[in-house]
Protein backbone atom coordinates (compact mmCIF):
# COMPACT_ATOMS: atom_id res chain seq x y z
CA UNK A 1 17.14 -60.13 -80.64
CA UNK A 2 15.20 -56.98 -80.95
CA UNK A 3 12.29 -59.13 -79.14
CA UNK A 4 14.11 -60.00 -76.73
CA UNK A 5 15.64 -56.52 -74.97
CA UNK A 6 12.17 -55.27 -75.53
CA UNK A 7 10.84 -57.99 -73.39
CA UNK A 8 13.87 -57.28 -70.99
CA UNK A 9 13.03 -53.73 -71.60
CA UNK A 10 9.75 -53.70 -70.12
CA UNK A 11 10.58 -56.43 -67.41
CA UNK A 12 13.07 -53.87 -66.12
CA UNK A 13 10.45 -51.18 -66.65
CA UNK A 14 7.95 -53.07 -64.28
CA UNK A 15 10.40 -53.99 -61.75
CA UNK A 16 11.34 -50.39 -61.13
CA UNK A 17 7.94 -49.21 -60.85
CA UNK A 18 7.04 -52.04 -58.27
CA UNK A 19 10.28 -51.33 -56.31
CA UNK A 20 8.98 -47.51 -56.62
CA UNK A 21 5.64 -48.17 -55.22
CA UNK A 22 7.17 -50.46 -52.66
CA UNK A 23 9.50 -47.39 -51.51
CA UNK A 24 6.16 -45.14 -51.36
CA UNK A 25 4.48 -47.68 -48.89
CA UNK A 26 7.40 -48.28 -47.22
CA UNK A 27 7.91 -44.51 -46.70
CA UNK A 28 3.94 -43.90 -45.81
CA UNK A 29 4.05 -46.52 -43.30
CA UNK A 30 7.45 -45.29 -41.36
CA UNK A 31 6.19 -42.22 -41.47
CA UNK A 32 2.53 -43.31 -40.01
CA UNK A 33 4.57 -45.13 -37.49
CA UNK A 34 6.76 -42.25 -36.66
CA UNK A 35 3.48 -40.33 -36.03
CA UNK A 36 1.65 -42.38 -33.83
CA UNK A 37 4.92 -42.67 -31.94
CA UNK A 38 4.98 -38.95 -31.58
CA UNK A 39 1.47 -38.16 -30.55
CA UNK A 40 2.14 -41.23 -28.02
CA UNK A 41 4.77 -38.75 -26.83
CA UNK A 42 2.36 -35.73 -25.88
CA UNK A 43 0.54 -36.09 -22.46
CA UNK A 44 -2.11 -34.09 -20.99
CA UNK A 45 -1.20 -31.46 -18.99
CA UNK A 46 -3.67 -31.47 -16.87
CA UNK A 47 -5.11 -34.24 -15.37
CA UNK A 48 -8.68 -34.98 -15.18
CA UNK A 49 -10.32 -33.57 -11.99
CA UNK A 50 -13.74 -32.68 -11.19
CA UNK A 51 -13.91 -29.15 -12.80
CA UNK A 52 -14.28 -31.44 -15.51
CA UNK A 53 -17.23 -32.61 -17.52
CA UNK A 54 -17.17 -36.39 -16.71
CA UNK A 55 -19.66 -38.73 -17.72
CA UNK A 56 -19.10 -42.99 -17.85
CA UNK A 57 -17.98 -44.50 -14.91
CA UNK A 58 -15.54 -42.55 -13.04
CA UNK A 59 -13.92 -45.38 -11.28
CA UNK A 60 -13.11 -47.20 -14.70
CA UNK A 61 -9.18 -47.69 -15.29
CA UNK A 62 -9.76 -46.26 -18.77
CA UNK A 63 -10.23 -42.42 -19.45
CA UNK A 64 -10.88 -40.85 -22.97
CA UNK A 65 -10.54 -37.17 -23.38
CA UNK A 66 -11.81 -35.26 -25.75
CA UNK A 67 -10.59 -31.39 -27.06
CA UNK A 68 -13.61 -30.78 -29.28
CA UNK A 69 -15.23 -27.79 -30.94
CA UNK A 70 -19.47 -27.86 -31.45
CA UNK A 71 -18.51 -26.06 -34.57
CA UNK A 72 -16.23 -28.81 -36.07
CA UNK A 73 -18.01 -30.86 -38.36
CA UNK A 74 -14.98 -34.00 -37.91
CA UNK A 75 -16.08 -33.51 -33.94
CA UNK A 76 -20.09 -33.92 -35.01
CA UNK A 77 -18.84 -37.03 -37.29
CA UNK A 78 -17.76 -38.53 -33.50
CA UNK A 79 -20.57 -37.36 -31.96
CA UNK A 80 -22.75 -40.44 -32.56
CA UNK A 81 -19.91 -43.06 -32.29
CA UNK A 82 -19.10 -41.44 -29.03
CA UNK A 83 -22.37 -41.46 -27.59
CA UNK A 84 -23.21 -45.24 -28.58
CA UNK A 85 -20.05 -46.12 -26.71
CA UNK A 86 -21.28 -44.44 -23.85
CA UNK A 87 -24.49 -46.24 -23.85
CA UNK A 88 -23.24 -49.54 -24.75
CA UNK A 89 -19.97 -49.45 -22.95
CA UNK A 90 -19.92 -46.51 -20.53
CA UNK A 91 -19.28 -48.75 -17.61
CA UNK A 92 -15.94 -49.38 -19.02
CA UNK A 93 -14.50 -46.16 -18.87
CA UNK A 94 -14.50 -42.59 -18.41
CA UNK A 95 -15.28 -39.55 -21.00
CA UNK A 96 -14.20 -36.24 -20.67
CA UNK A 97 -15.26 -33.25 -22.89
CA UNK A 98 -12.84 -30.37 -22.87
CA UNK A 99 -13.17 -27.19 -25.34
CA UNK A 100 -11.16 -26.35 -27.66
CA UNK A 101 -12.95 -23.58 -30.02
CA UNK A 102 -11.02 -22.99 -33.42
CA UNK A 103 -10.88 -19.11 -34.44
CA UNK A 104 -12.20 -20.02 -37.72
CA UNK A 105 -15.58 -20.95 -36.34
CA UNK A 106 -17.61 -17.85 -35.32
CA UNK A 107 -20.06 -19.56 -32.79
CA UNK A 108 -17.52 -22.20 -31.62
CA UNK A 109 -17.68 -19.98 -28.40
CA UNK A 110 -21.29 -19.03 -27.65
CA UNK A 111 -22.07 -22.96 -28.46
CA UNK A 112 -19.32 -24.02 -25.67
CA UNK A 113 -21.06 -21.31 -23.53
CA UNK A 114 -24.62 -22.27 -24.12
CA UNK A 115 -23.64 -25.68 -22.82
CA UNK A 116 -21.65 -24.26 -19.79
CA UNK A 117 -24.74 -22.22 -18.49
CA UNK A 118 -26.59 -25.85 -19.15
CA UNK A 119 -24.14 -26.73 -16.79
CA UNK A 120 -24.94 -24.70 -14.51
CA UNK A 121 -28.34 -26.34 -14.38
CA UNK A 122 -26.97 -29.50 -14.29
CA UNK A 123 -27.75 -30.57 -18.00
CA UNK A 124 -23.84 -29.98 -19.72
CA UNK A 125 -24.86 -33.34 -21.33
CA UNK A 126 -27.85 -32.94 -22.25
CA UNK A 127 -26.86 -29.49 -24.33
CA UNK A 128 -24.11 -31.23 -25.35
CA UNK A 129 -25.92 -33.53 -27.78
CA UNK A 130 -28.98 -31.36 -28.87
CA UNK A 131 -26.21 -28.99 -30.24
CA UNK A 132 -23.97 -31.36 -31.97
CA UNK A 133 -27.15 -33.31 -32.90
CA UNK A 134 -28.32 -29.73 -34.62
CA UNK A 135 -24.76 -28.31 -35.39
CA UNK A 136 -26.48 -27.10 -39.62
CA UNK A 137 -29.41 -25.47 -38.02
CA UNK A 138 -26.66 -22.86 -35.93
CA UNK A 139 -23.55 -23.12 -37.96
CA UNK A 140 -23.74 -20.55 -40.16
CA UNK A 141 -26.32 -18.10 -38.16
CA UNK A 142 -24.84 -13.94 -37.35
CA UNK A 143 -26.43 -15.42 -33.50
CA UNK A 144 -27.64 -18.20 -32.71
CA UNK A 145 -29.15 -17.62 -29.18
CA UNK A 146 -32.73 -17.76 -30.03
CA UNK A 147 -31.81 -21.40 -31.24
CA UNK A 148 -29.88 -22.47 -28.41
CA UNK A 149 -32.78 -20.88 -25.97
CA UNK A 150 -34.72 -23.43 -28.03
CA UNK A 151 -32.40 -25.84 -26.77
CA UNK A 152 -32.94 -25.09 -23.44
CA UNK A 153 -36.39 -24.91 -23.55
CA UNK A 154 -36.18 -28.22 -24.99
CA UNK A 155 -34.20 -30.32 -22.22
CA UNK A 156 -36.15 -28.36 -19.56
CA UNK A 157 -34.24 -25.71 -18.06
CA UNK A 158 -35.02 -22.28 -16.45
CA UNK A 159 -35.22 -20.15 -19.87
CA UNK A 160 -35.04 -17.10 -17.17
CA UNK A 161 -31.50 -18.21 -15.47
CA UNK A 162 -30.18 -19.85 -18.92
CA UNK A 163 -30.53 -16.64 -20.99
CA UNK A 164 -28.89 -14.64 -17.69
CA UNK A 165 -25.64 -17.24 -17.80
CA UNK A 166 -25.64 -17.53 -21.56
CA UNK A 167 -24.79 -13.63 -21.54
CA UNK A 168 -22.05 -14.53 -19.56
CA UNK A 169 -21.79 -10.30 -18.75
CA UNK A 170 -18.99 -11.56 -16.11
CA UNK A 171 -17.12 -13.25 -18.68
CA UNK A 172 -16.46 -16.71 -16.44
CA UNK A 173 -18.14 -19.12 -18.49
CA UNK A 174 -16.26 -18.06 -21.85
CA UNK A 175 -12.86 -17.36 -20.04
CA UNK A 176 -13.45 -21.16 -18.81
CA UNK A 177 -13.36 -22.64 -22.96
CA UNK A 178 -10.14 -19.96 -23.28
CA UNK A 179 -8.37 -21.22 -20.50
CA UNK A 180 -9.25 -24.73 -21.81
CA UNK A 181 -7.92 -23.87 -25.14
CA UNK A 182 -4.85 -22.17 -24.18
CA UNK A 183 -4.48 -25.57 -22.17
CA UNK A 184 -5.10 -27.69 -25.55
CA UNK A 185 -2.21 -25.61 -27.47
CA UNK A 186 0.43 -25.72 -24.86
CA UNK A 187 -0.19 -29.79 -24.88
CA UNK A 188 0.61 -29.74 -28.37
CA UNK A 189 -3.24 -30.11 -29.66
CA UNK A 190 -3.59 -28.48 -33.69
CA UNK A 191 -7.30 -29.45 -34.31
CA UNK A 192 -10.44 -31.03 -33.56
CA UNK A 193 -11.17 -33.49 -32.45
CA UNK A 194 -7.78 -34.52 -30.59
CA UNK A 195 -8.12 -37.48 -28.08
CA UNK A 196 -6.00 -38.92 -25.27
CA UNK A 197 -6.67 -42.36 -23.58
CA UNK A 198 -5.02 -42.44 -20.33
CA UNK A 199 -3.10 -39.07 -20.19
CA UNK A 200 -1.54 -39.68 -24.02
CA UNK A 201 -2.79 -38.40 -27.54
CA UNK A 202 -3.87 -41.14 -29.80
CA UNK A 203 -4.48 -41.19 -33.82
CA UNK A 204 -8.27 -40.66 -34.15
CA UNK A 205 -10.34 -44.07 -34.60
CA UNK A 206 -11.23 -44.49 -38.12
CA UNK A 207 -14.42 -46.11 -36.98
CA UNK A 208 -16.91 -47.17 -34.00
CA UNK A 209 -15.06 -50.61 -34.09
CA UNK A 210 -11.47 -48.88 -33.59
CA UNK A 211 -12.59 -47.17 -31.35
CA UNK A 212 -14.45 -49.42 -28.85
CA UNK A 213 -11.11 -51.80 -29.85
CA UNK A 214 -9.60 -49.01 -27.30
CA UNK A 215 -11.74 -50.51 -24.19
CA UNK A 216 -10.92 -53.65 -25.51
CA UNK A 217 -6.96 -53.10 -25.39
CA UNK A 218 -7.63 -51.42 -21.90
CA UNK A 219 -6.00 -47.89 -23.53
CA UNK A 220 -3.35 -49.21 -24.70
């Protein structure tokens, strides 16, 4: 007899912790649902235009925007996947890089304005990737402008007009990453990297495959 409730004992015991764990998943998946339902929800505020930093094919029914911060390591982790999707796919849609510098990063702003005075010489992209390609060499530096006139030296612009827009003494080029932050925040954006496909926020892609699945489902 004594066997036997401790068998029933323990069956019982099991059964509630299954049911328990059950519950947990249960609960982690609504709630997973819940949030990719609500990030569906938020929209970009403002469209994609031509004051933006495009690259792809413009034409493409699919457009991926990115609020990103050179700083952010999660935003270098993307960097390569991003890029190989360009180059492999970039036919298929459109990218868009939009900054978003976290106050917790001290040269999250002089990187976003090193790459907007590369911009100015026509080589955003190109100052794009040698800084997220070197984001440890900069990171942690009290100023990193001798670096980043490296950079410049590097993907051949005029070191001369570079270090004259990279001072910025008018205050455009670093009022342009505010405004595009202040943009971010009213959208609903919390961190970097943040992504929208087609005008809506979407959980970040856990991998190159999930994220080239987003071509694949045409944004959807």
């Amino acid at each position: 007899m004594n066997s036997t409730s401790s068998i029933t004992k323990r069956i019982l015991t099991w059964a509630g912790f299954i049911i328990v764990i059950g519950l947990i998943i249960w609960g982690l998946v609504v709630a997973e649902n819940k949030n990719i339902a609500k990030k569906a929800a938020v929209v970009l505020r403002t469209p994609v235009s031509s004051a933006d930093w495009i690259t792809g094919s413009t034409t493409a029914p699919i457009a991926i925007v990115e609020y990103s911060d050179f700083q952010c390591p999660a935003c270098e982790a993307y960097h390569p996947l991003l890029k190989r999707l360009i180059a492999e796919e970039g036919t298929r849609f459109s990218f868009v890089y939009r900054h978003f510098p976290l106050p917790q990063h001290k040269n999250a702003y002089p990187s976003a304005i090193a790459t907007e005075a590369a911009g100015k010489q026509g080589k955003f992209w190109e100052m794009h990737d040698i800084i997220f390609e070197h984001q440890r060499d900069w990171q942690d530096l009290e100023d990193p402008t001798v670096l980043f006139t490296e950079y410049a030296k590097t993907i051949g612009l005029s070191l001369e007009q570079f270090s004259a827009d990279f001072k910025d003494t008018s205050g455009v080029l670093h009022a342009k990453a505010e405004a595009s932050l202040k943009e971010g925040q009213k959208t609903g954006i919390q961190g970097t990297p943040t992504f929208f496909v087609n005008g809506k926020m979407i959980d970040n892609p856990r991998s190159y495959e999930a994220l080239k699945a987003i071509l694949e489902n045409k944004g959807l």
